[in-house]
N, C-alpha and C. Protein backbone atom coordinates (compact mmCIF):
# COMPACT_ATOMS: atom_id res chain seq x y z
N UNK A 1 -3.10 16.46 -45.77
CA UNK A 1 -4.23 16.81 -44.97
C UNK A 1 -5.20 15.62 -44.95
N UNK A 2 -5.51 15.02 -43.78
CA UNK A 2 -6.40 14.08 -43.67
C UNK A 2 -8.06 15.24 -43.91
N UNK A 3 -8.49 13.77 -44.56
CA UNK A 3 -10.24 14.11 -45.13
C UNK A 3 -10.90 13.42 -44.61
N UNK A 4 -12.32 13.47 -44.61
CA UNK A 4 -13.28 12.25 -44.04
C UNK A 4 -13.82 11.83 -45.11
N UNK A 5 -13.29 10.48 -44.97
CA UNK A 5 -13.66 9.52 -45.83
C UNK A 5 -15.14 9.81 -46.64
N UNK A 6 -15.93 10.31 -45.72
CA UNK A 6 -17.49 10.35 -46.25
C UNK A 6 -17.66 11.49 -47.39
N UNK A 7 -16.64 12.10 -47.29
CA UNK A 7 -16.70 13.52 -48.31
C UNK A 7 -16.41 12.93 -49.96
N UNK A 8 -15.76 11.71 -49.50
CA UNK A 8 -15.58 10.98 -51.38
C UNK A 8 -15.94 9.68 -51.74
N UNK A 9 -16.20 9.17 -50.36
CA UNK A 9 -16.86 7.52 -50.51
C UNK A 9 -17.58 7.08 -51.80
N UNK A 10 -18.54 8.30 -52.12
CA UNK A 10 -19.26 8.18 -53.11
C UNK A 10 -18.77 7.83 -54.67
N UNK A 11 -17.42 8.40 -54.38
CA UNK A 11 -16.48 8.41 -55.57
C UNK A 11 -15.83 7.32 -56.28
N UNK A 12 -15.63 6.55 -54.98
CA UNK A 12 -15.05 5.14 -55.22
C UNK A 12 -15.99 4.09 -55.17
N UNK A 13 -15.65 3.15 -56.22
CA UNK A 13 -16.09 2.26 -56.30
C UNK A 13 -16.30 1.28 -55.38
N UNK A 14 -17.43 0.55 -54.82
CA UNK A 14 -17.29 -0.52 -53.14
C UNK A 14 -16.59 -1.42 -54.15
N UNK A 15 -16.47 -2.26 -55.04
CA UNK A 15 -15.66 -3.19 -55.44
C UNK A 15 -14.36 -3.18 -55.29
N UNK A 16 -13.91 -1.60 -55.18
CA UNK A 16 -12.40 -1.58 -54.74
C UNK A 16 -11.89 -1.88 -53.42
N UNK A 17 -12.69 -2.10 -52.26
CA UNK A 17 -12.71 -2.70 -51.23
C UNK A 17 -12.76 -3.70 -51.02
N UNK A 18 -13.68 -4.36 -51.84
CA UNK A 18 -13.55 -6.04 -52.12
C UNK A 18 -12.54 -6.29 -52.58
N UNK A 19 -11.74 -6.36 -53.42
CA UNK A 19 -11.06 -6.39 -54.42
C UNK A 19 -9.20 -6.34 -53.15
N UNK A 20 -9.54 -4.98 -52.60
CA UNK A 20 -8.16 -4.98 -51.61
C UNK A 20 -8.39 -5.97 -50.53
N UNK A 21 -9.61 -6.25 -49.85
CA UNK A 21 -9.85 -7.64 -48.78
C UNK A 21 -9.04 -8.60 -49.19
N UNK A 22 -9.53 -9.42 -50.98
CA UNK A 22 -9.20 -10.37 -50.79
C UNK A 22 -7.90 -10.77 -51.68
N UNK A 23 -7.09 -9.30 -52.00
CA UNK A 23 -5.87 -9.62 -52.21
C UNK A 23 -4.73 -9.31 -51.29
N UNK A 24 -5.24 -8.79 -50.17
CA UNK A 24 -4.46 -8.90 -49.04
C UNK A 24 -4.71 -9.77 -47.69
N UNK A 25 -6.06 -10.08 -47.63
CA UNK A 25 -6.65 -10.62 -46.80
C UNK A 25 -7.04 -9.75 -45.73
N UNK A 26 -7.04 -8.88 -45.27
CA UNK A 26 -7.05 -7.67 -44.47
C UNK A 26 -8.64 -7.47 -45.02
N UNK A 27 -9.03 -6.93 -43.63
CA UNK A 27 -11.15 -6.80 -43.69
C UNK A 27 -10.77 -5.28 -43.54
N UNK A 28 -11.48 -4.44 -44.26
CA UNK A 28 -11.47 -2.81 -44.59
C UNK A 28 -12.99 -2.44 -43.61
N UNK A 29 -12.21 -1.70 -42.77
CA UNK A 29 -13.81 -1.04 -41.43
C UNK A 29 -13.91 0.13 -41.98
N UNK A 30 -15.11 0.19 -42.58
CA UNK A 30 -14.99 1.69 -43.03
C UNK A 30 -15.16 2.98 -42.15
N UNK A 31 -14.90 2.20 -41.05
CA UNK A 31 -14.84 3.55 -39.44
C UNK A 31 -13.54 3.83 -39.66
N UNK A 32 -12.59 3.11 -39.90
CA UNK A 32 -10.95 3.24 -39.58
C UNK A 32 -10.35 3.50 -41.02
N UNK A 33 -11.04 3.63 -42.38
CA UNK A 33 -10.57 4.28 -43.40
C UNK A 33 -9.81 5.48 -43.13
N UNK A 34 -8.94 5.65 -43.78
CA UNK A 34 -8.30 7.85 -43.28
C UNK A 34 -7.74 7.83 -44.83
N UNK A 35 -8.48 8.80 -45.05
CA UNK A 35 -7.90 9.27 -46.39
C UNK A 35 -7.35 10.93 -46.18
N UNK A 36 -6.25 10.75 -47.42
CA UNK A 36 -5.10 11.80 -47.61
C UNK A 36 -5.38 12.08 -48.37
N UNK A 37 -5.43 13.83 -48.74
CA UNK A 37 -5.05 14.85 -49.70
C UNK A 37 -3.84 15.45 -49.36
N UNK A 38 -2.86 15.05 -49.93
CA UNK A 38 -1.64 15.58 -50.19
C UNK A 38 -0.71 15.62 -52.38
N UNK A 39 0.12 16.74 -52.34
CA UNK A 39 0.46 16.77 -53.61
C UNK A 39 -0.47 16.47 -54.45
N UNK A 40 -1.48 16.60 -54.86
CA UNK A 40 -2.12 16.85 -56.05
C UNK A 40 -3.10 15.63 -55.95
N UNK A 41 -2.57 14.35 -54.84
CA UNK A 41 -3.38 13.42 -54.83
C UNK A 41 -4.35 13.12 -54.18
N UNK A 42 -5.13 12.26 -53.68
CA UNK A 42 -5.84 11.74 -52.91
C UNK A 42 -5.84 10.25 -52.44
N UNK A 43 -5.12 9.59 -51.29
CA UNK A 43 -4.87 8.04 -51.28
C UNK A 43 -5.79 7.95 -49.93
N UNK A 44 -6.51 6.73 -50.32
CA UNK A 44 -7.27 5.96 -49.23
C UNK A 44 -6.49 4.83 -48.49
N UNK A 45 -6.38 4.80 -47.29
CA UNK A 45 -5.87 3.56 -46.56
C UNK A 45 -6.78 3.09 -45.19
N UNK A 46 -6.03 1.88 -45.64
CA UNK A 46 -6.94 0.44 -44.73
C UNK A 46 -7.17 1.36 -42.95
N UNK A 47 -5.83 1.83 -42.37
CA UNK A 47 -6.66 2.45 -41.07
C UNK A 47 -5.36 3.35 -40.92
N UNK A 48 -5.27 4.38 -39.62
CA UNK A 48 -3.93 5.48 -39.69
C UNK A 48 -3.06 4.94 -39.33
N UNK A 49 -2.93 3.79 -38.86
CA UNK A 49 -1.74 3.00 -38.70
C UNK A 49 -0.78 3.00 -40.11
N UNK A 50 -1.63 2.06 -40.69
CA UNK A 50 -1.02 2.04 -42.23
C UNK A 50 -0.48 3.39 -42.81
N UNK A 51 -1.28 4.51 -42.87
CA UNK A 51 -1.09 5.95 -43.28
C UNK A 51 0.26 6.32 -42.62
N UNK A 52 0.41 6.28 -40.88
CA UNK A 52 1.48 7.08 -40.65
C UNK A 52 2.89 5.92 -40.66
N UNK A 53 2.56 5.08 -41.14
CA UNK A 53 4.00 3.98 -41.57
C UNK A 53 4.18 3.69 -42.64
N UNK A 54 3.11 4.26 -43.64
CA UNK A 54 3.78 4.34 -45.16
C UNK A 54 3.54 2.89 -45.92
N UNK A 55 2.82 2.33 -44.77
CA UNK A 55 2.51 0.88 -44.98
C UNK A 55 1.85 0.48 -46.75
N UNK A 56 2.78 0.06 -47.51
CA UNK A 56 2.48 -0.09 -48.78
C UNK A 56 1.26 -0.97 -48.97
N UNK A 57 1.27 -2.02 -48.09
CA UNK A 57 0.21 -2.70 -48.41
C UNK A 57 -0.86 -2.57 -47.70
N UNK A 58 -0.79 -1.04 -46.85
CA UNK A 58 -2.31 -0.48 -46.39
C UNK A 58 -3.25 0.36 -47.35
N UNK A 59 -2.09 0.84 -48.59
CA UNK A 59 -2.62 1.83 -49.38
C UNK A 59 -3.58 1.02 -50.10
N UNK A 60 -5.41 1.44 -50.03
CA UNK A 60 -6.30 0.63 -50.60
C UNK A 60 -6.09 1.20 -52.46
N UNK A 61 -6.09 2.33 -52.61
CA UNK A 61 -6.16 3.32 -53.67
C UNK A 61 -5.24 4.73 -53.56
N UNK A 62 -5.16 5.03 -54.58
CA UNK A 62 -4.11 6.43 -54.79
C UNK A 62 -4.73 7.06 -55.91
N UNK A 63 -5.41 7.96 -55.89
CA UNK A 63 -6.11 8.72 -57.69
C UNK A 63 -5.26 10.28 -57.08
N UNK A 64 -5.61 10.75 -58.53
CA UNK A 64 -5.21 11.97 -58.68
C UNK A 64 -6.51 12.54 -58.59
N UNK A 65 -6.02 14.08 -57.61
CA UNK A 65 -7.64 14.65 -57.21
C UNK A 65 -7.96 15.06 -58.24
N UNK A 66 -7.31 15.80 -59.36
CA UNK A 66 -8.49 15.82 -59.98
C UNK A 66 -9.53 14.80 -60.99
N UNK A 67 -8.63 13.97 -61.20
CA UNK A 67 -9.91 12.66 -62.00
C UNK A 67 -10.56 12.14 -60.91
N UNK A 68 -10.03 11.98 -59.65
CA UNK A 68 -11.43 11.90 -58.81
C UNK A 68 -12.48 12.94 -58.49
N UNK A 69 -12.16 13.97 -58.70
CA UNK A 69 -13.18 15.05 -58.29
C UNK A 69 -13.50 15.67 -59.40
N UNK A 70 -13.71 15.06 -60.71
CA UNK A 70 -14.16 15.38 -62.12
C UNK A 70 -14.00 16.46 -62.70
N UNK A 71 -12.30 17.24 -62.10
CA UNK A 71 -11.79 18.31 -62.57
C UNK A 71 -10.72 18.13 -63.76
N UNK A 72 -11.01 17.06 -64.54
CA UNK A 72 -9.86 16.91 -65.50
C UNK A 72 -10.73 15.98 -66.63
């Protein structure tokens, strides 16, 4: 199930955006973020391109919902 990004932004760290820029070189728009809740997880990617091709090196982050959502 796609989420809006704005519902967990808060959650993640902005350094983890820096951090995926400049080890991929890829600039992160945070209009074109799409984050997934699926299986127990929650993964952020660079835009839905990346998301619906599985694109490994779109995936910015992958947590488990609940240590992101301070249920564990």
């Amino acid at each position: 199930m796609i989420i809006d990004f704005r519902a967990i932004a808060h959650l993640i760290p902005g350094w983890i955006f820096n951090e995926y820029g400049q080890l991929t070189g890829r600039y992160v728009h945070r209009d074109r973020i799409v984050c997934v809740a699926e299986n127990g997880r929650i993964q952020v990617w660079v835009d839905r391109e990346a998301y619906e091709n599985r694109d490994p090196e779109g995936l910015i982050c992958d947590y488990d919902a609940r240590d992101l959502l301070g249920m564990r």
